[in-house]
Protein backbone atom coordinates (compact mmCIF):
# COMPACT_ATOMS: atom_id res chain seq x y z
CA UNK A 1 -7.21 31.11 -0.58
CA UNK A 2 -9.81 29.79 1.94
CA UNK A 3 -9.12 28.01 5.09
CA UNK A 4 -10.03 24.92 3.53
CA UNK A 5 -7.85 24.80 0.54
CA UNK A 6 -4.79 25.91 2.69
CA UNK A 7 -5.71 23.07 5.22
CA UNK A 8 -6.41 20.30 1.50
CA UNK A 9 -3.21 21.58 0.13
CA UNK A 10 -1.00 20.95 3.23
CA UNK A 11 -2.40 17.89 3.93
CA UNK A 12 -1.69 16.63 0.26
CA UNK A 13 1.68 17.95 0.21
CA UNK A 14 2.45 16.19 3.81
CA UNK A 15 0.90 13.04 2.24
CA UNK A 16 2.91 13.01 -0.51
CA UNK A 17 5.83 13.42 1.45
CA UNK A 18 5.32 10.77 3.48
CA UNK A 19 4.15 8.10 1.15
CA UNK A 20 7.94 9.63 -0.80
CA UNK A 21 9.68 8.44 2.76
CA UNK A 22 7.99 5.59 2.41
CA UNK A 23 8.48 4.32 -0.68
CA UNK A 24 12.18 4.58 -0.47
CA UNK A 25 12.70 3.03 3.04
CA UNK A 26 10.48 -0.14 1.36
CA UNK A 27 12.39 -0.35 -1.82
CA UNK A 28 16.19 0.32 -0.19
CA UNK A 29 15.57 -1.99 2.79
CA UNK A 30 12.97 -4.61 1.24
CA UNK A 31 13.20 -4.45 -2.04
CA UNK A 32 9.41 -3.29 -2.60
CA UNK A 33 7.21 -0.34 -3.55
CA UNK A 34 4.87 1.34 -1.77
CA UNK A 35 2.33 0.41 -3.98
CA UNK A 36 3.32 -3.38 -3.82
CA UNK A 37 3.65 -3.04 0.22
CA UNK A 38 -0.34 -1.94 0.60
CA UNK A 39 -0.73 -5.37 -2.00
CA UNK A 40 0.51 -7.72 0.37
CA UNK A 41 -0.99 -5.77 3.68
CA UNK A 42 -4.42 -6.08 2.20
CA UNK A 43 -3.97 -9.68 0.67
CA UNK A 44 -2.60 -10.56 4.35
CA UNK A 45 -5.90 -9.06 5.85
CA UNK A 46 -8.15 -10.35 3.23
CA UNK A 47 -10.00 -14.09 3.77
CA UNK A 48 -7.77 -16.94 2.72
CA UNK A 49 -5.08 -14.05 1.83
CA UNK A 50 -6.53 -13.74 -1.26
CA UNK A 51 -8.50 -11.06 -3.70
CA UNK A 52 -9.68 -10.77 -7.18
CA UNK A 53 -7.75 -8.16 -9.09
CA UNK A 54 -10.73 -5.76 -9.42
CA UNK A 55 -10.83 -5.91 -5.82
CA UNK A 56 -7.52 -5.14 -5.51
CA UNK A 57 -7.24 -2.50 -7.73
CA UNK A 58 -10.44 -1.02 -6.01
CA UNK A 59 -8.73 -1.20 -2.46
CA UNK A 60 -5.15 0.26 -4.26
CA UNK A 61 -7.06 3.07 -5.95
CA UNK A 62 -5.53 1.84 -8.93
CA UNK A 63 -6.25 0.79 -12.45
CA UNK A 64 -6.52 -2.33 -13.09
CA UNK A 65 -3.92 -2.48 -15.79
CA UNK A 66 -1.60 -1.06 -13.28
CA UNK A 67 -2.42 -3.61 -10.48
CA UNK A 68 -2.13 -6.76 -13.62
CA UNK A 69 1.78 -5.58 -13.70
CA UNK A 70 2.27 -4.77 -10.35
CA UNK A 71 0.86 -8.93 -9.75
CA UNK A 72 3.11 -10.03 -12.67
CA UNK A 73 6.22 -8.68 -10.49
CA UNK A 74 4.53 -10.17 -7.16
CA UNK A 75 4.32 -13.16 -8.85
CA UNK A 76 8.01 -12.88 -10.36
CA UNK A 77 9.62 -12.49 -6.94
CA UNK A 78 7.02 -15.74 -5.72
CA UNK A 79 5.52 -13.43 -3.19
CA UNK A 80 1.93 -13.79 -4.99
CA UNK A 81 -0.08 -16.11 -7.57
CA UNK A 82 -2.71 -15.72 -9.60
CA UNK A 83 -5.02 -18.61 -9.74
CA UNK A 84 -8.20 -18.68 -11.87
CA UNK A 85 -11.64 -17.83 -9.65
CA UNK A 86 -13.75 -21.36 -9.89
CA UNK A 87 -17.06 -19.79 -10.00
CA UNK A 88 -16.33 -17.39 -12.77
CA UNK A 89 -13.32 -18.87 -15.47
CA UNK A 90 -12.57 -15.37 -16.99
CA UNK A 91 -12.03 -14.01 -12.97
CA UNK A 92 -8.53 -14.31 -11.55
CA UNK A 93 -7.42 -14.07 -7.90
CA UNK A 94 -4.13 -12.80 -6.93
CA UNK A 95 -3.03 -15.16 -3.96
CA UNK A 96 -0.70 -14.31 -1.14
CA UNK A 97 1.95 -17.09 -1.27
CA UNK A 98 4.42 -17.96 2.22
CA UNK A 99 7.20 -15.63 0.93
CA UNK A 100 4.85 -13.13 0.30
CA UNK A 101 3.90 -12.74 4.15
CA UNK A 102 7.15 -13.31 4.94
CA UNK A 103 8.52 -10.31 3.07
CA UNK A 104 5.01 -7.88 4.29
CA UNK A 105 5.89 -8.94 8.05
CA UNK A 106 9.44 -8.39 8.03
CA UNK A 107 9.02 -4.56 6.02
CA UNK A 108 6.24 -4.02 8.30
CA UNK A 109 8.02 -2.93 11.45
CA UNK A 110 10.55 -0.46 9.24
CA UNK A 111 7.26 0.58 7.91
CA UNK A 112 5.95 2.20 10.71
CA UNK A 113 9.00 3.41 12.01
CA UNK A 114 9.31 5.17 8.72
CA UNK A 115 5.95 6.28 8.96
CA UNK A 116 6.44 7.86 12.35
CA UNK A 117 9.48 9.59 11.23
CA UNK A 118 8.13 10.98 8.02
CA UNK A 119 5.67 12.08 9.89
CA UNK A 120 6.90 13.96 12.89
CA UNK A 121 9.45 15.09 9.54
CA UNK A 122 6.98 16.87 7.84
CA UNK A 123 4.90 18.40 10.39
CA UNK A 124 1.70 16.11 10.44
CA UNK A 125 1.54 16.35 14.22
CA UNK A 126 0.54 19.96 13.65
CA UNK A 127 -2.42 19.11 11.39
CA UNK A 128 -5.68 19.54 13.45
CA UNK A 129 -6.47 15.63 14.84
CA UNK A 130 -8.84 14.31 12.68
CA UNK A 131 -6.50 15.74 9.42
CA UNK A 132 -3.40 13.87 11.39
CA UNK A 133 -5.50 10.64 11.79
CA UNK A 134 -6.56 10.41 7.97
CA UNK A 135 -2.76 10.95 7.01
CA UNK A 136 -1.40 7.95 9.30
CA UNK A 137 -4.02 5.90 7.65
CA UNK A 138 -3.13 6.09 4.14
């Protein structure tokens, strides 16, 4: 194997690692998924806390069949709403609601402690710098 795919396969395998640590600190301690945790970060950081679901489901990386469920439970638990887009009838926005960023700020802080862990746990802080960087960001 080159270089390359040595350095692409440990970096997937210390990715999916992590985001594994991750998930399971969410869902034991706050009752979410990873997936569902990136949701509310980027409908927290989005204007008026609120995105269409294509854009969601652009920002997730996911389909948007995936990201329609994922809202429906959001929306179960009151931590979103959808609410129909007024320029366009057939677009709908998933909304942010109070509980929502209530729930995102107090996982956020076990987050990254989880994230720290998992990754001094699994050796990311012996991928070169730039690797190390792209791994803390996902």
């Amino acid at each position: 194997m080159s270089k390359s795919s040595d350095a692409w396969l440990k970096l997937t395998q210390v990715v999916s690692s992590v985001e594994a640590d991750l998930g399971a600190v969410l869902q034991v301690q706050h009752e979410l998924g990873l997936s569902e945790f990136r949701a509310l970060e980027i409908l927290a950081r989005s204007k008026h806390s609120e995105l269409r679901m294509q854009e969601l489901a652009s920002h997730l990386r996911l389909h948007q069949s995936s990201v329609a469920r994922m809202a429906e439970r959001l929306e179960r638990a009151g931590l979103t709403v959808r609410d129909l887009c007024p320029d366009d009838k057939r677009g709908v926005f998933i909304v942010l609601t109070r509980e929502g960023r209530k729930r995102l700020e107090g996982a956020q802080p076990n987050y990254e402690k989880a994230l720290e862990a998992a990754l001094k746990k699994h050796g990311a802080e012996k991928l070169p710098a730039t690797q190390a960087a792209k791994v803390s960001r996902s």
